[in-house]
C-alpha atoms as a PDB file:
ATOM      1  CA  UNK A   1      37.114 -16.410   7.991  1.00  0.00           C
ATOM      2  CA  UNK A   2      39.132 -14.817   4.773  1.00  0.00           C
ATOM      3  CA  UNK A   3      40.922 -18.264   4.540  1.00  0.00           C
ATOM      4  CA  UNK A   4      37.617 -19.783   4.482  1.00  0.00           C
ATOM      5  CA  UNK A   5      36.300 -16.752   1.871  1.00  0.00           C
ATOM      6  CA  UNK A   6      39.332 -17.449  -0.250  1.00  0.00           C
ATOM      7  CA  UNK A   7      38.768 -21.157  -0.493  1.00  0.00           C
ATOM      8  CA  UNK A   8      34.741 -20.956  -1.678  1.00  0.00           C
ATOM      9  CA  UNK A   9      35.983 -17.993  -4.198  1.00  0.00           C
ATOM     10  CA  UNK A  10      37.953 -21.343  -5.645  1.00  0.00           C
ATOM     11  CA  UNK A  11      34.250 -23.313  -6.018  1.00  0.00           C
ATOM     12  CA  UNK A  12      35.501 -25.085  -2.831  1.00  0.00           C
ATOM     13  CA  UNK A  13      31.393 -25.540  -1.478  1.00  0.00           C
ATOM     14  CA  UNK A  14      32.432 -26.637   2.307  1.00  0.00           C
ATOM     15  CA  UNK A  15      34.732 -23.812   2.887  1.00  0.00           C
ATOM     16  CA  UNK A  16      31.267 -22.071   1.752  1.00  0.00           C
ATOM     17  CA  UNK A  17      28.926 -24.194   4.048  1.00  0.00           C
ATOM     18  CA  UNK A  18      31.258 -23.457   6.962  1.00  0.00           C
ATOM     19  CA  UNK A  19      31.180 -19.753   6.293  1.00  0.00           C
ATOM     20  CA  UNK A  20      26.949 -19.843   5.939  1.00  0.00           C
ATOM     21  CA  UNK A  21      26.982 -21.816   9.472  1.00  0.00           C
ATOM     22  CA  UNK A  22      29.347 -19.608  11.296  1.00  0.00           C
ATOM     23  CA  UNK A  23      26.457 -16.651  10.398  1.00  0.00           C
ATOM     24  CA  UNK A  24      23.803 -18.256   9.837  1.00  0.00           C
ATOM     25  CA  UNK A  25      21.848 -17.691  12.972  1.00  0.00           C
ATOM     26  CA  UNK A  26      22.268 -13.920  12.629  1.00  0.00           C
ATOM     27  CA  UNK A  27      21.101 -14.094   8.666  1.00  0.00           C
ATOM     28  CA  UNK A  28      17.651 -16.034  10.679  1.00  0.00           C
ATOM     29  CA  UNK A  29      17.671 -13.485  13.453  1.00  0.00           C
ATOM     30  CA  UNK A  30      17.829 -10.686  10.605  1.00  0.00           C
ATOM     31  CA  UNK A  31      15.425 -12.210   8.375  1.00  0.00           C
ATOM     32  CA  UNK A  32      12.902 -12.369  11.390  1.00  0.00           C
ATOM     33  CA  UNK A  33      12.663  -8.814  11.974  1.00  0.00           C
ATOM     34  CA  UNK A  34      11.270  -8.195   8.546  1.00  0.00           C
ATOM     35  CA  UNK A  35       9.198 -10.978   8.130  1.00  0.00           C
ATOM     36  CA  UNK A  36       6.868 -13.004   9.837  1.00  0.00           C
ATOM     37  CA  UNK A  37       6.461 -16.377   8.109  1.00  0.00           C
ATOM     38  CA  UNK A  38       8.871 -19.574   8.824  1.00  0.00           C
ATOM     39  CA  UNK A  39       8.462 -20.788   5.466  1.00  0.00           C
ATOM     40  CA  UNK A  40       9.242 -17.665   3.907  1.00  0.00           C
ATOM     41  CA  UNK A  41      12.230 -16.908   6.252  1.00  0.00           C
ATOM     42  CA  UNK A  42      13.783 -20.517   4.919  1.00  0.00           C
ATOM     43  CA  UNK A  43      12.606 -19.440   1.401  1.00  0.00           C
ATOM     44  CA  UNK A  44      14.828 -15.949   2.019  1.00  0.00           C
ATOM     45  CA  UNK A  45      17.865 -17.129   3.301  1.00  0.00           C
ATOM     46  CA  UNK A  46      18.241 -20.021   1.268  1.00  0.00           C
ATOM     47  CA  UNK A  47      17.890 -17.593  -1.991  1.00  0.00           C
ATOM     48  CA  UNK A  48      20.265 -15.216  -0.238  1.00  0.00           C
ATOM     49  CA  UNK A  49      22.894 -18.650   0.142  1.00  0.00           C
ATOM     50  CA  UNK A  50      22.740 -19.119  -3.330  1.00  0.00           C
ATOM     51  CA  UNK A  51      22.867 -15.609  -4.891  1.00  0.00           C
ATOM     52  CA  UNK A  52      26.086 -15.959  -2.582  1.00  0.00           C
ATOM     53  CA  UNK A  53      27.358 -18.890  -3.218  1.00  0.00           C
ATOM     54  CA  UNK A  54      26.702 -17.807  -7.383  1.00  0.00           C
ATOM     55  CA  UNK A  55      28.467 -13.989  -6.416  1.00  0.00           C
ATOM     56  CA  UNK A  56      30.926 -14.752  -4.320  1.00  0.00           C
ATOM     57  CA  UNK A  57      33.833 -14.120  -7.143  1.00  0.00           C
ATOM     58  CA  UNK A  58      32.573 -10.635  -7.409  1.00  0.00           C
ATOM     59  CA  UNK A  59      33.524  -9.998  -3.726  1.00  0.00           C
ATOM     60  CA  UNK A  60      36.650  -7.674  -3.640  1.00  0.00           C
ATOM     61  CA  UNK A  61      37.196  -7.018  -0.285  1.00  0.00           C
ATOM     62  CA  UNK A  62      37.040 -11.014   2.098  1.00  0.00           C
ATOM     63  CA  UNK A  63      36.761  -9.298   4.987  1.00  0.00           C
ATOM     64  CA  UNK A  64      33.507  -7.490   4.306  1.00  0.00           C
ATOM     65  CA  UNK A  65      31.601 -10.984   3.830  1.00  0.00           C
ATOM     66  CA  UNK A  66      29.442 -11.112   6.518  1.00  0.00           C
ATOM     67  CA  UNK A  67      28.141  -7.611   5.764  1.00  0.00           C
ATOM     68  CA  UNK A  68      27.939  -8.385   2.019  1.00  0.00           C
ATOM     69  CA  UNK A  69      25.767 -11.506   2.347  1.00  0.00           C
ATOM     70  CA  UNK A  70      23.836  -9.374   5.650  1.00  0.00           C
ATOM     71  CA  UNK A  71      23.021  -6.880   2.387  1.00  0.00           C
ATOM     72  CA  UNK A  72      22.059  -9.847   0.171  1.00  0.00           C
ATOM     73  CA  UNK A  73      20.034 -10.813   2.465  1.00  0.00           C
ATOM     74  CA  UNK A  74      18.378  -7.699   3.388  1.00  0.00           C
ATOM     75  CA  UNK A  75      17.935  -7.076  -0.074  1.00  0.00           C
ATOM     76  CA  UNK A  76      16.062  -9.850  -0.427  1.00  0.00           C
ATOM     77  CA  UNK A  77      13.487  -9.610   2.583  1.00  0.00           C
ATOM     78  CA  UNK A  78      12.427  -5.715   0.720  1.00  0.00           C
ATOM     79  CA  UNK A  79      11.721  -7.628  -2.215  1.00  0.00           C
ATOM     80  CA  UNK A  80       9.789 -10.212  -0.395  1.00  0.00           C
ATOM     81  CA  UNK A  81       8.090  -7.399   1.060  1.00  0.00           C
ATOM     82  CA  UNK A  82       6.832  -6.165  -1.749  1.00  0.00           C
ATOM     83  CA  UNK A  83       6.042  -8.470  -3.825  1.00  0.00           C
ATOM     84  CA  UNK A  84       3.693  -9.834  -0.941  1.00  0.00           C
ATOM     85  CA  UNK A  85       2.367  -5.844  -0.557  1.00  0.00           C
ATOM     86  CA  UNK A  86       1.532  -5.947  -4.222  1.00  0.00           C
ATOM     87  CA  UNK A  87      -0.408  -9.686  -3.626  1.00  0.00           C
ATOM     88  CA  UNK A  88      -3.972  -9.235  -4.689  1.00  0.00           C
ATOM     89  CA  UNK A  89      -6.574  -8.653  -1.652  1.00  0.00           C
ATOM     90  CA  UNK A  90      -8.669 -11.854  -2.809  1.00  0.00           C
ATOM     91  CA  UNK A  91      -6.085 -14.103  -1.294  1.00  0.00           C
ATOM     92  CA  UNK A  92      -6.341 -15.007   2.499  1.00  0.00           C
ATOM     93  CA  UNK A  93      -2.948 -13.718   3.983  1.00  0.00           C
ATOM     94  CA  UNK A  94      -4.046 -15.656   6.968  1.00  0.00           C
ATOM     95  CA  UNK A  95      -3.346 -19.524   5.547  1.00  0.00           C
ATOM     96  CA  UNK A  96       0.211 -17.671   4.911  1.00  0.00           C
ATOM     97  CA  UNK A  97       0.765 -17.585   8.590  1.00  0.00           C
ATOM     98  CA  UNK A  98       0.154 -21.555   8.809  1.00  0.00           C
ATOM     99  CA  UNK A  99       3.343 -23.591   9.074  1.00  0.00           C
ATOM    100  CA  UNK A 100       5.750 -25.580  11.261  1.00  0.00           C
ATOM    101  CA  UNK A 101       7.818 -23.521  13.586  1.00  0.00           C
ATOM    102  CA  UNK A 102      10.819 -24.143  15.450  1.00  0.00           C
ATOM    103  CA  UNK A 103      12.562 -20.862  16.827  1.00  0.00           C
ATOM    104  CA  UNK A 104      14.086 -19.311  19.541  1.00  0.00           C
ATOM    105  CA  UNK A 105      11.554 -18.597  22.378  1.00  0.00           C
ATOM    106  CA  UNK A 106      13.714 -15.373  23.230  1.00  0.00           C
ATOM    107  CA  UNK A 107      13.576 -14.394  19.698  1.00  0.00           C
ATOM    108  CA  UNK A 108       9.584 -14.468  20.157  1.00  0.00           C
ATOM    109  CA  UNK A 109       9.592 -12.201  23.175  1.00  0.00           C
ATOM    110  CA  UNK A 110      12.571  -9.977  21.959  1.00  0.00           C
ATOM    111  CA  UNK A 111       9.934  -9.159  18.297  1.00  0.00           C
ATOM    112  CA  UNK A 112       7.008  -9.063  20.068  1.00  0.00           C
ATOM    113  CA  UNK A 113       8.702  -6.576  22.531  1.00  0.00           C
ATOM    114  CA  UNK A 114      10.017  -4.329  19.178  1.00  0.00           C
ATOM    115  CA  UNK A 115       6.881  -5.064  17.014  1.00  0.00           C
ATOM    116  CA  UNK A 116       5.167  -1.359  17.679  1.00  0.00           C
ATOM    117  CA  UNK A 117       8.437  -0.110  15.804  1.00  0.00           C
ATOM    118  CA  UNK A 118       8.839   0.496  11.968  1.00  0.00           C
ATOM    119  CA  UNK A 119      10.870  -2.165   9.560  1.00  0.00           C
ATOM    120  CA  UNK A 120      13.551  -0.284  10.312  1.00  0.00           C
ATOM    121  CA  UNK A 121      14.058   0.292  13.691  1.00  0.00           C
ATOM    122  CA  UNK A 122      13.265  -3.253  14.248  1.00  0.00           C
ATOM    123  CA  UNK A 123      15.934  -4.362  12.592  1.00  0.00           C
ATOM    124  CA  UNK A 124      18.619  -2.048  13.605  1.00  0.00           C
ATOM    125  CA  UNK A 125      17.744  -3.200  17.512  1.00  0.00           C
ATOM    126  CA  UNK A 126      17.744  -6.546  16.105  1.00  0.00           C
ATOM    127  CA  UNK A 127      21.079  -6.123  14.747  1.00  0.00           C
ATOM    128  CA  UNK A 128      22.531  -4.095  17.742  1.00  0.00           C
ATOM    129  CA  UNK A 129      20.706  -5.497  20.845  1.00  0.00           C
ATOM    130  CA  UNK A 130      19.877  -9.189  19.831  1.00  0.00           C
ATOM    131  CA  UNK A 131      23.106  -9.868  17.666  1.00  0.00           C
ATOM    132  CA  UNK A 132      25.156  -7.529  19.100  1.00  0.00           C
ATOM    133  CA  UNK A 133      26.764  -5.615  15.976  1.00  0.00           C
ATOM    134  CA  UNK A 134      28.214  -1.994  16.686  1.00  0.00           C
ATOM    135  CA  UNK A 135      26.773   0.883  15.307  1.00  0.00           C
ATOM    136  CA  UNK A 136      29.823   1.522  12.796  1.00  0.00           C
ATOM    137  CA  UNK A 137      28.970  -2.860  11.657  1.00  0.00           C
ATOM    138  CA  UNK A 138      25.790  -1.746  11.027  1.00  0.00           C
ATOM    139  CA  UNK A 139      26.257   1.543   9.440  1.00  0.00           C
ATOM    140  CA  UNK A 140      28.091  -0.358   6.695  1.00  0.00           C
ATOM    141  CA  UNK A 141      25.622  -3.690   6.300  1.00  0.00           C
ATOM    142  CA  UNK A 142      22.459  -0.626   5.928  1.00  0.00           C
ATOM    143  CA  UNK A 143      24.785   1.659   3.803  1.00  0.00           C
ATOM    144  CA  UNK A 144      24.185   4.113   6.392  1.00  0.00           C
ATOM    145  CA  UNK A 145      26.155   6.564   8.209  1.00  0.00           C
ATOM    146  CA  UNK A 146      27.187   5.875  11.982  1.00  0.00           C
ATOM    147  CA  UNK A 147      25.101   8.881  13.466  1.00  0.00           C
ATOM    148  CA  UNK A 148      22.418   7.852  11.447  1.00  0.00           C
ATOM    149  CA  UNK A 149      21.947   4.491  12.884  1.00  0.00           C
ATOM    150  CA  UNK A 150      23.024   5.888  16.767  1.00  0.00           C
ATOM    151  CA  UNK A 151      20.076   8.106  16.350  1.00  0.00           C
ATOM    152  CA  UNK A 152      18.127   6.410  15.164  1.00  0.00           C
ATOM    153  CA  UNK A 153      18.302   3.771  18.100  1.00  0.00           C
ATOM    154  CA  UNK A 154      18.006   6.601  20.413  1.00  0.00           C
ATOM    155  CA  UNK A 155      14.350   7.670  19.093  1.00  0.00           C
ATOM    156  CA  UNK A 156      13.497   3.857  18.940  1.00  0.00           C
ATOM    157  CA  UNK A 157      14.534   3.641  23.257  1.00  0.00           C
ATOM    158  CA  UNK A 158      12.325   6.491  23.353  1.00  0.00           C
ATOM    159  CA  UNK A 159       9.608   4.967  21.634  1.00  0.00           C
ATOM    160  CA  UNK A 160       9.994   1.620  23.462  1.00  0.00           C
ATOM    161  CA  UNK A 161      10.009   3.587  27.456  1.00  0.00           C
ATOM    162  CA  UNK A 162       6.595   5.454  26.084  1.00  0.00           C
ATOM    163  CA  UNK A 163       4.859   2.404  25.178  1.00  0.00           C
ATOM    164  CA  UNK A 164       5.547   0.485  28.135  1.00  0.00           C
ATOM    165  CA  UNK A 165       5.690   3.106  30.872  1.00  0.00           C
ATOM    166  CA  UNK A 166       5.253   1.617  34.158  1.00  0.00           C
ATOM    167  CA  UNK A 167       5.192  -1.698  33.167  1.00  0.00           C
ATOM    168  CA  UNK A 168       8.850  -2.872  33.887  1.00  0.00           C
ATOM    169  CA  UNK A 169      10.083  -0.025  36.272  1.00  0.00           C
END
């Protein structure tokens, strides 16, 4: 992957296309557990490609570019987020919802299953039980610390057997 790093650092746009589709199902995957909307998933991640693909000289370490475009990325949902919280109440949220979809079944069940949870545990069990990052992976895409995130998924497992207590054991 550095080879392939070093080689869109040189404006070399496949090498950078390869890179996006070797992660691009976890950028999706990530994008989905902060927002709802097909449309403005696609909208998200294709900003995040180019603020990349624009950036990617600045990166100083090629190793860390999953986690820097996971940041991008994440960066880039919040602001979503609020600039839809800050939408006046006169417009119908409800035509937002409206589009054509084409995802992952799993992925349905797997959100619906975390959607009780807050932004934030959702997407650290998105990131360590649906993509399967490590807790020190995601302590450095959330600029967290390690025992941060670990407890963090503990209280969110605690949450989760609460809510659906006696209904799967």
């Amino acid at each position: 992957m550095e080879e392939l790093v070093n080689r869109a650092k040189n404006n070399d746009s496949d090498a950078f296309t390869h890179l996006i589709l070797n992660i691009e199902k976890d950028l999706y995957y990530i994008a989905k557990s902060k927002i709802d909307n097909e449309n403005d998933i696609e909208d998200i991640m294709q900003e995040t490609m180019m603020i990349a693909f624009l950036n990617i000289k600045k990166l100083k370490n090629n190793s860390f570019f999953k986690t820097w475009i996971i940041r991008i990325l994440i960066n880039n949902c919040n602001k979503f987020y609020k600039r839809k919280k800050h939408k006046s109440l006169d417009e119908d949220d409800s035509l937002n919802k409206i589009g054509s979809i084409e995802i992952d079944l799993s992925n349905i069940e797997f959100q619906n299953f975390i959607s009780f949870l807050n932004d934030e545990e959702r997407m650290i069990l998105t990131l360590y039980y649906y993509l399967g990052y490590t807790t020190k992976e995601i302590s450095k895409i959330l600029n967290k610390r390690e025992g941060t995130i670990s407890s963090k998924i503990s209280r969110a497992k605690i949450k989760i057997k609460e809510k659906y207590k006696g209904e799967f054991y």
